[in-house]
Protein backbone atom coordinates (compact mmCIF):
# COMPACT_ATOMS: atom_id res chain seq x y z
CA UNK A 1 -5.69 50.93 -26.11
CA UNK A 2 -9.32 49.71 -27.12
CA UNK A 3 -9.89 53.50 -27.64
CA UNK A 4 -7.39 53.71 -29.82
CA UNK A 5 -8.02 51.22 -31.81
CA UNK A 6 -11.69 52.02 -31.98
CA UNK A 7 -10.91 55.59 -33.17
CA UNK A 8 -8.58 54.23 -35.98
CA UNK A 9 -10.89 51.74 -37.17
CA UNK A 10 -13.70 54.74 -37.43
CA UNK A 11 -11.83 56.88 -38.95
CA UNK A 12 -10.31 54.54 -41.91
CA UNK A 13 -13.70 53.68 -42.17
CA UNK A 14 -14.90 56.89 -43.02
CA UNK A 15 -11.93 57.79 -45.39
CA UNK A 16 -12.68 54.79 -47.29
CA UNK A 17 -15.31 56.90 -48.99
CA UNK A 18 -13.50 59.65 -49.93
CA UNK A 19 -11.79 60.03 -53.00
CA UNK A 20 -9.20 62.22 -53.22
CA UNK A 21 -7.78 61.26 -56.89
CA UNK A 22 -8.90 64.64 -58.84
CA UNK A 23 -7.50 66.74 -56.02
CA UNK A 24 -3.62 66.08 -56.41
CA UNK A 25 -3.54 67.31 -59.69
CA UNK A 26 -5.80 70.32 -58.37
CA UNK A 27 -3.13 71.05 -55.56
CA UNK A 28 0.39 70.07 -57.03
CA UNK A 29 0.02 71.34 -60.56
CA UNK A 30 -0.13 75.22 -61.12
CA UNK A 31 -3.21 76.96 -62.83
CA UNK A 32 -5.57 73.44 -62.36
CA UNK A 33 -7.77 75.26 -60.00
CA UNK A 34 -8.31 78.15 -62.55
CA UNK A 35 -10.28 75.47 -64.68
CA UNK A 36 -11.89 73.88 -61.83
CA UNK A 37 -15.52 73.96 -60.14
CA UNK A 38 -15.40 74.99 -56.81
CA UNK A 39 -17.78 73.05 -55.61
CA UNK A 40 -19.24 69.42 -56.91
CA UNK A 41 -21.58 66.45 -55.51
CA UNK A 42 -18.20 64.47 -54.78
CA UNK A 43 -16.34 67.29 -53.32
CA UNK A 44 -19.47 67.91 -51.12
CA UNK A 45 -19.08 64.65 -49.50
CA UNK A 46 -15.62 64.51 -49.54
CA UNK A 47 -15.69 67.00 -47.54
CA UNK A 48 -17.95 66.03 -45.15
CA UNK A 49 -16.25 63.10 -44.55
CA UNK A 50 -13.00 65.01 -43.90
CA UNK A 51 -14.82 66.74 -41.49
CA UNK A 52 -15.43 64.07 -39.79
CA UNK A 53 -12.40 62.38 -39.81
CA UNK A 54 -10.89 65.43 -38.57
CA UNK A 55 -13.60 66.06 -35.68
CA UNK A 56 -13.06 62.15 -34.28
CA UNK A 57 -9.39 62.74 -34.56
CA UNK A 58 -9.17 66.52 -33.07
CA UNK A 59 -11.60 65.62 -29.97
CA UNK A 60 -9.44 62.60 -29.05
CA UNK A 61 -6.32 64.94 -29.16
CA UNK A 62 -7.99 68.06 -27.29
CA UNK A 63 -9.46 66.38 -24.74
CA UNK A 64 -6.46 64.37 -23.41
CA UNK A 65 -5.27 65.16 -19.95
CA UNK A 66 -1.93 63.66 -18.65
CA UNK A 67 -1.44 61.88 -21.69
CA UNK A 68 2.60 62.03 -23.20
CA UNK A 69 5.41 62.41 -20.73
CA UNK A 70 6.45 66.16 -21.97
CA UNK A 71 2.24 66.96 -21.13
CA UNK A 72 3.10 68.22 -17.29
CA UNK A 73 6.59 70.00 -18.49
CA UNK A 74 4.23 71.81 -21.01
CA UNK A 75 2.16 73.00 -18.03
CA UNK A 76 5.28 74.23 -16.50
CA UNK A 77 5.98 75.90 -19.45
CA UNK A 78 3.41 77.66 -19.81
CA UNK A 79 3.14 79.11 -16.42
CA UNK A 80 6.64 80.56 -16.99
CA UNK A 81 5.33 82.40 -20.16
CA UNK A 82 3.02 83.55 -18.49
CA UNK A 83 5.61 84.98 -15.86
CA UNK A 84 7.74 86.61 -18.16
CA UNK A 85 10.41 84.12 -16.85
CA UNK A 86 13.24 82.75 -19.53
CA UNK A 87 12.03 79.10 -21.28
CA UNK A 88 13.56 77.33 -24.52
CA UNK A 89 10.88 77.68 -26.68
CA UNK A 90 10.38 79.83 -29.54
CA UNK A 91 9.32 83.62 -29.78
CA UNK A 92 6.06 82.54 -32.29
CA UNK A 93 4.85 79.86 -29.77
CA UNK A 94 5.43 82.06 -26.90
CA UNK A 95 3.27 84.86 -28.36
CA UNK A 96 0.98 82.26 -29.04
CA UNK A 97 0.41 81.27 -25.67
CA UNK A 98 0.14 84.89 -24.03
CA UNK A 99 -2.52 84.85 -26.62
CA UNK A 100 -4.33 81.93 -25.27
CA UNK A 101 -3.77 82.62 -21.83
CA UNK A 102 -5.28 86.11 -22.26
CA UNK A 103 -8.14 84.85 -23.93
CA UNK A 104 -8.59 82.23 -21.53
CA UNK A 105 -7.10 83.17 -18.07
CA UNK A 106 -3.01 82.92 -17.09
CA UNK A 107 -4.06 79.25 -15.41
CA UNK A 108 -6.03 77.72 -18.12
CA UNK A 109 -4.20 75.27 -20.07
CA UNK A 110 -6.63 73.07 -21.34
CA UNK A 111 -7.35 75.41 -24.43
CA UNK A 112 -3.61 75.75 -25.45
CA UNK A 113 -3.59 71.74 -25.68
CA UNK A 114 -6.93 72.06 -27.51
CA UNK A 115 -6.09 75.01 -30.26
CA UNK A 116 -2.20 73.06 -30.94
CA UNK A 117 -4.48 69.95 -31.50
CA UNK A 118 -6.95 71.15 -33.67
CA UNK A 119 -4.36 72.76 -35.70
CA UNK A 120 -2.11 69.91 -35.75
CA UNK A 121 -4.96 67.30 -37.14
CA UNK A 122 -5.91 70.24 -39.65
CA UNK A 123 -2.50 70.47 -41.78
CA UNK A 124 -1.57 66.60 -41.65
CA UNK A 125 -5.20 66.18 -43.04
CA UNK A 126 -5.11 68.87 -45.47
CA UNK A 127 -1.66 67.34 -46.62
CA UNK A 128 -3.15 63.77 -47.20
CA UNK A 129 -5.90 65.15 -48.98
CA UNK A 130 -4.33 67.47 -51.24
CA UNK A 131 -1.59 65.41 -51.55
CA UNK A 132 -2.66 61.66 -51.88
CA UNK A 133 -4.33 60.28 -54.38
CA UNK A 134 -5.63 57.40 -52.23
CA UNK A 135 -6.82 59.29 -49.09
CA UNK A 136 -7.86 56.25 -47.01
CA UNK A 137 -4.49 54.88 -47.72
CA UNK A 138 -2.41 57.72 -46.46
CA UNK A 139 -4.70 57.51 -43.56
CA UNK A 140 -3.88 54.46 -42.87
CA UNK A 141 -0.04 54.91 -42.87
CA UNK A 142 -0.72 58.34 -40.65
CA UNK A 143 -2.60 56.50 -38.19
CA UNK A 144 -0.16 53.39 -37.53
CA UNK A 145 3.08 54.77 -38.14
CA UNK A 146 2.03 56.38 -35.43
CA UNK A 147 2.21 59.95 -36.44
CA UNK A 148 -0.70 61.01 -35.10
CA UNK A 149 -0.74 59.34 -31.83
CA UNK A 150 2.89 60.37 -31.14
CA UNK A 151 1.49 64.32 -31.29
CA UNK A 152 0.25 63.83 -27.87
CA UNK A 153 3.96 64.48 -27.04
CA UNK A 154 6.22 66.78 -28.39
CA UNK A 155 3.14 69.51 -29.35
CA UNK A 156 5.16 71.98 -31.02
CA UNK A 157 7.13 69.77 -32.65
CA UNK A 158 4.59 67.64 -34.70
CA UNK A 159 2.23 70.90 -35.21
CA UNK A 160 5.81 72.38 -37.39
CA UNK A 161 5.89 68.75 -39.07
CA UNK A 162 2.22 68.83 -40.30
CA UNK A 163 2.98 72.26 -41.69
CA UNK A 164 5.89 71.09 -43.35
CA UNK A 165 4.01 68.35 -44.83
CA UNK A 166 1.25 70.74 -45.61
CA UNK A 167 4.11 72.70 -47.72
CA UNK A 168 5.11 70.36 -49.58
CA UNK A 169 2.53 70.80 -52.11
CA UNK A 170 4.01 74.43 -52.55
CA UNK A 171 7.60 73.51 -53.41
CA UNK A 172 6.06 70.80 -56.01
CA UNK A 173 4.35 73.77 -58.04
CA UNK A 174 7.31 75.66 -57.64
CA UNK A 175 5.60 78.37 -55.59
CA UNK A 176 8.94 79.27 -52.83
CA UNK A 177 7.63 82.11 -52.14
CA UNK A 178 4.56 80.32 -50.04
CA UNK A 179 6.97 77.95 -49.06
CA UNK A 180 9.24 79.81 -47.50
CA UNK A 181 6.47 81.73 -45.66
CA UNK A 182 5.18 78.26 -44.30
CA UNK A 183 9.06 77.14 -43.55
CA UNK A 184 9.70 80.85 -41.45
CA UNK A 185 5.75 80.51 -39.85
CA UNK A 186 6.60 76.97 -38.70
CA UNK A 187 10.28 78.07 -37.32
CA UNK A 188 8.87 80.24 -35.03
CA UNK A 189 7.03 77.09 -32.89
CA UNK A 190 10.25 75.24 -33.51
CA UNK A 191 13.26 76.53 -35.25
CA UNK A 192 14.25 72.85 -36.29
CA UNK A 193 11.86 73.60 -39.11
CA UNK A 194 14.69 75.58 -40.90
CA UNK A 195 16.25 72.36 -42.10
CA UNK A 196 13.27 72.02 -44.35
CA UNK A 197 14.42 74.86 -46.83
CA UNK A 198 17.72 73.26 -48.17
CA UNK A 199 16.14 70.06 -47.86
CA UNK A 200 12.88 70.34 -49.76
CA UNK A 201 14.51 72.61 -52.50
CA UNK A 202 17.30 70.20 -52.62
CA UNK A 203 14.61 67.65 -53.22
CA UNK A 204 12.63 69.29 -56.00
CA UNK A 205 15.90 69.96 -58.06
CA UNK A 206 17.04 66.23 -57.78
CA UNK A 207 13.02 64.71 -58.52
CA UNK A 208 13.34 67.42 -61.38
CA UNK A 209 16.34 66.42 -63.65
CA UNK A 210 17.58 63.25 -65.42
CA UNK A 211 19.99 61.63 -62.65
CA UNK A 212 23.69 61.57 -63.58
CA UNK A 213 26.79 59.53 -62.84
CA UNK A 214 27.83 62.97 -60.63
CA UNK A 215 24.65 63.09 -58.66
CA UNK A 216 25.00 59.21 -57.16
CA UNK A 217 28.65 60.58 -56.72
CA UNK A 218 27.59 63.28 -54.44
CA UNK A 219 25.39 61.48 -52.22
CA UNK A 220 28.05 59.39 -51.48
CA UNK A 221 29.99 62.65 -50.69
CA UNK A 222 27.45 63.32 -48.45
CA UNK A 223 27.32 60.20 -46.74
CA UNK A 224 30.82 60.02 -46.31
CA UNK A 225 30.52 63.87 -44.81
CA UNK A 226 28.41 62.42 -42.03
CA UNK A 227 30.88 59.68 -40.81
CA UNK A 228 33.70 61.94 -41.16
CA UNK A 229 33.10 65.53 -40.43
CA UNK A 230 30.65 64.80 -37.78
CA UNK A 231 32.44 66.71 -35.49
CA UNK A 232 31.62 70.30 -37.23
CA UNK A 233 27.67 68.94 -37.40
CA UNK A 234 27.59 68.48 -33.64
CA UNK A 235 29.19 72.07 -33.79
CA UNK A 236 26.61 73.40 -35.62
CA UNK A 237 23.96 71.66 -34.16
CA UNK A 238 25.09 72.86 -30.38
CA UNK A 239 25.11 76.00 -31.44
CA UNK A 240 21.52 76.31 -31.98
CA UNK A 241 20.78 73.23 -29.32
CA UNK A 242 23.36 73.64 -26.81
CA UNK A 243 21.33 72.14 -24.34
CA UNK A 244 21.84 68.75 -25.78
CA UNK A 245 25.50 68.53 -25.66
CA UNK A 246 26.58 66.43 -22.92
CA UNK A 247 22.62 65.28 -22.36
CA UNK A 248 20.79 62.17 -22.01
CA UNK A 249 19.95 62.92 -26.12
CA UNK A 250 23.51 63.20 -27.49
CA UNK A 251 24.11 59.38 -28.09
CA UNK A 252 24.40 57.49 -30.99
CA UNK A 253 20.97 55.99 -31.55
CA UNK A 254 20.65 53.61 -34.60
CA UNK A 255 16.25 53.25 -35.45
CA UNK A 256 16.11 49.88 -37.14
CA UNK A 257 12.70 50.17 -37.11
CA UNK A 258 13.00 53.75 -39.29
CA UNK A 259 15.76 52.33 -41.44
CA UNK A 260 13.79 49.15 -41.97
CA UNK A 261 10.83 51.29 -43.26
CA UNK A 262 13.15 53.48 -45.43
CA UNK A 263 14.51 50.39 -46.83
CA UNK A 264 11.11 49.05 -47.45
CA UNK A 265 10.07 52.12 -49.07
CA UNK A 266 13.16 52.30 -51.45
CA UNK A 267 12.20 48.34 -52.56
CA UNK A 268 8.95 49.40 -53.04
CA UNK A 269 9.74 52.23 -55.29
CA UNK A 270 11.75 50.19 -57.01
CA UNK A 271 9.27 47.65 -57.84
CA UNK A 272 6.88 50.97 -59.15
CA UNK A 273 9.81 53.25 -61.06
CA UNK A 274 7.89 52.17 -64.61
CA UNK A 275 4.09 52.12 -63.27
CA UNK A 276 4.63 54.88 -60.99
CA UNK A 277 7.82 57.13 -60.28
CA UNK A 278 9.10 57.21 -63.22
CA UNK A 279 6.43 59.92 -64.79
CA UNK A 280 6.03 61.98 -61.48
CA UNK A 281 7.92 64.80 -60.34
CA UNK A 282 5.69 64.74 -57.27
CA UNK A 283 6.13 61.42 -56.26
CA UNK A 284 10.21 61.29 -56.75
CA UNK A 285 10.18 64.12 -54.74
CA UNK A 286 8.60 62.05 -51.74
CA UNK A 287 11.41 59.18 -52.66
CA UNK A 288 14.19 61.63 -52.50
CA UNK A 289 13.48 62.65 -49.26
CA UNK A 290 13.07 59.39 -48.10
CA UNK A 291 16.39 58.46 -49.58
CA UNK A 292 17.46 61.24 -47.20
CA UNK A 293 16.20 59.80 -44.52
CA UNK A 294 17.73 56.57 -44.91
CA UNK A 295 20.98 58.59 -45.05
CA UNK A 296 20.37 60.22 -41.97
CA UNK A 297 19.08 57.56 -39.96
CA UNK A 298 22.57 55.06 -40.94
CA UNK A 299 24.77 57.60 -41.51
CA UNK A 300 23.78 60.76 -39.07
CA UNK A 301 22.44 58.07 -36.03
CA UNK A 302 25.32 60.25 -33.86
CA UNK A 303 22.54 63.16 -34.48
CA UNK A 304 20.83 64.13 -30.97
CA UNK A 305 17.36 63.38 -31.72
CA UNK A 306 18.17 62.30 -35.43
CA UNK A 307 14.51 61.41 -35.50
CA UNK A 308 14.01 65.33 -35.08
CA UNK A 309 15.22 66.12 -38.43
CA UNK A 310 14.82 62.91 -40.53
CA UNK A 311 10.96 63.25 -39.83
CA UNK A 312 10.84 66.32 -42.12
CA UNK A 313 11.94 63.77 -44.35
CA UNK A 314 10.12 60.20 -43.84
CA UNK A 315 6.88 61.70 -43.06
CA UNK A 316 6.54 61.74 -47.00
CA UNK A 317 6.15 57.98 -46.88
CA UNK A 318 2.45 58.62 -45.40
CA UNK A 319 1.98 60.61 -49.26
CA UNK A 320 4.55 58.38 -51.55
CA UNK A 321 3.52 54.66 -50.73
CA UNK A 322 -0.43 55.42 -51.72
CA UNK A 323 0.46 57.35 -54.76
CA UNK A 324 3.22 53.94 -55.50
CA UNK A 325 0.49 51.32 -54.84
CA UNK A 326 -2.53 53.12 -56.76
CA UNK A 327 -0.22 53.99 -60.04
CA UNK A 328 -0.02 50.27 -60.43
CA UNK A 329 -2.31 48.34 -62.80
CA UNK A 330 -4.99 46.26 -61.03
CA UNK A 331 -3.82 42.99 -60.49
CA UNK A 332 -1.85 40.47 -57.90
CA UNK A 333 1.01 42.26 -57.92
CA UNK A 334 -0.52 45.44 -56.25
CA UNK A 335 -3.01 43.04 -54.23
CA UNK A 336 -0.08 41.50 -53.06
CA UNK A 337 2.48 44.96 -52.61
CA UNK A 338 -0.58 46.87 -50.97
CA UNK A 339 -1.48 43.59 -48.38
CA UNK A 340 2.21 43.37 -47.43
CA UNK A 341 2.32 47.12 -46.87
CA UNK A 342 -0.72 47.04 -44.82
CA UNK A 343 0.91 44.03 -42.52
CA UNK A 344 3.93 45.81 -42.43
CA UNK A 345 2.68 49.39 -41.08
CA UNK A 346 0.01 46.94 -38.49
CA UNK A 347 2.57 45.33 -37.40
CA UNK A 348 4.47 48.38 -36.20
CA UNK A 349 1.05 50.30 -35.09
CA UNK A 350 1.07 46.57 -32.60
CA UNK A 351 4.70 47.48 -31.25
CA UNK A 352 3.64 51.29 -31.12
CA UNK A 353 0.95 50.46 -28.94
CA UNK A 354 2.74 47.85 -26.72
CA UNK A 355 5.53 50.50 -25.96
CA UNK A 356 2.86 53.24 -25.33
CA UNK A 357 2.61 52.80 -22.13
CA UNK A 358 6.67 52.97 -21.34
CA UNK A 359 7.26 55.73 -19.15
CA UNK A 360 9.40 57.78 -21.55
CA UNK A 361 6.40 57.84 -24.12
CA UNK A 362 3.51 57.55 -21.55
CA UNK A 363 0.58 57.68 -24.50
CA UNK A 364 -1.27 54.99 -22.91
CA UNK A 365 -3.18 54.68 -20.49
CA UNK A 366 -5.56 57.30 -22.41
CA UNK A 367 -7.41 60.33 -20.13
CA UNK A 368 -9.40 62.86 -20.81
CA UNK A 369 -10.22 65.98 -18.60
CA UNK A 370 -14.21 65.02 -19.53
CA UNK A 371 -14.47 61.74 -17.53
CA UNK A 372 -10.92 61.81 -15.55
């Protein structure tokens, strides 16, 4: 755990000097790099602060050995790739893997762990970056909501949500075309990442337009869907997962601790609409999908794995609550809004790290094929 918290409090050290203000607009608005110098003294170090960041955070997550409780059924896995034997995963990540293990030998795993890693720090990163205008911030909320330790488990699942993430910035500028490219790339590690299509462009139409009496109407609808046609969602879901019907996943599973941070979101928000939201496509975007996710996580709880979708969703929060907090004029408001965030998000990095070592997460105790 002291390792943890060690590499956190390096980290947000380091990101404290960076300042990623001038690159949203460079990233979410179309034609702003046309105008732009490529290189500057800030972006210089910027970037080699990023880099480092991204180094600390990679070589913790690449050289872990043991560490999550899917990490040995990934070994299996991969020796039945290797086989040419039937598994559950997707085409993309299976190619992937012959890749690797021709590369690197049929029995080395070690590098497959490594090159998910390294990819999976790289997009969240790029996303905060590009995406935040308070990089230390976003950080911050990566860090203890415990994003980026929970990508020791479930690889291919939170490599496809920091690609999602990382498109997000596409559907914003109203480029689908890359979208869609990133969405279909990222289905083929995990095909849950189709969801993010309807959702995101659903998003971008709502942040886009004046909000009428009809639109609060149909979210209602929607809710209502959930609580009474969830018999045809389980149908649909099934028939892509049929694996969880009947499993030790298909239960009704209420997160109070999600909702609670949805909720807390949606206040904060609130409190910003005139400072903050009100002028910014980009950051009503963010608030729309985290209204979705509050839907999902009260209304869809009967979901296997709701978490599994509603992610694509709440892992916005990480991009909306800097860009809330650093719209706001200087004063004790914000002081007071940003230190009650921050106690908030510590708070739940403290209960993250207590249940780490639970045998169904299994994050903690931290090894490392160097000195294990």
């Amino acid at each position: 755990m002291l390792l943890f918290l060690w590499v956190t409090a390096l980290t947000l050290t380091l990101a404290f000097f960076v300042n990623s203000r001038g690159e949203v607009q460079l990233h979410t608005v179309p034609g702003s790099r046309r105008t732009h110098p490529l290189w500057t003294r800030g972006r210089a170090l910027n970037a080699a602060l990023c880099l480092a960041v991204y180094l600390v955070l990679t070589a913790l997550s690449a050289c872990r050995i043991a560490s999550g409780n899917d990490y040995w059924e990934y070994t299996s896995m991969f020796s039945l790739i290797a086989q040419g034997r039937h598994v559950s995963s997707e085409p993309g990540f299976n190619c992937f893997v012959l890749l690797m293990q021709a590369l690197f030998g049929r029995e080395k795993y070690l590098p497959i762990f490594g090159v998910i890693s390294a990819a999976t720090v790289f997009f969240f990163l790029r996303a905060i970056y590009e995406q935040s205008e308070w990089f230390a911030g976003a950080l911050f909320l990566f860090l203890t909501g415990g994003y980026y330790f929970s990508s020791f488990n479930s690889v291919r699942y939170y490599l496809v949500l920091g690609i999602c993430l990382y498109s997000m910035k596409y559907v914003i500028r109203g480029e689908y075309g890359k979208f869609l490219l990133c969405a279909l790339a990222a289905s083929a590690f995990h095909k849950s990442a189709l969801v993010v299509i309807p959702l995101y462009l659903g998003a971008k139409l709502l942040a886009s337009v004046r909000w009428r009496p009809w639109h609060f109407a149909a979210l209602g609808v929607l809710a209502l869907s959930l609580v009474f046609g969830k018999d045809l969602y389980r149908q649909v879901i099934f028939f892509f997962y049929p694996f969880y019907e009947n499993s030790a996943f298909d239960r009704v599973d209420y997160s109070l601790a999600n909702i609670a941070k949805c909720l807390g979101t949606l206040f904060l928000s609130a409190l910003c609409y005139r400072s903050s939201l009100k002028g910014s496509v980009r950051l009503r975007f963010y608030c729309i999908l985290n209204l979705g996710g509050l839907l999902l996580y009260t209304f869809g709880a009967f979901i296997p794995e709701v978490s599994r979708v509603a992610y694509y969703l709440v892992a916005s929060q990480i991009l909306l609550i800097p860009g809330l907090l650093s719209g706001m004029e200087k004063g004790w408001l914000r002081s007071l809004l940003t230190a009650g965030t921050a106690l908030a998000f510590a708070g739940y990095f403290a209960l993250f790290l207590r249940t780490a070592y639970d045998t169904d997460i299994r994050l903690l105790p931290y090894l490392n094929w160097i000195f294990n």
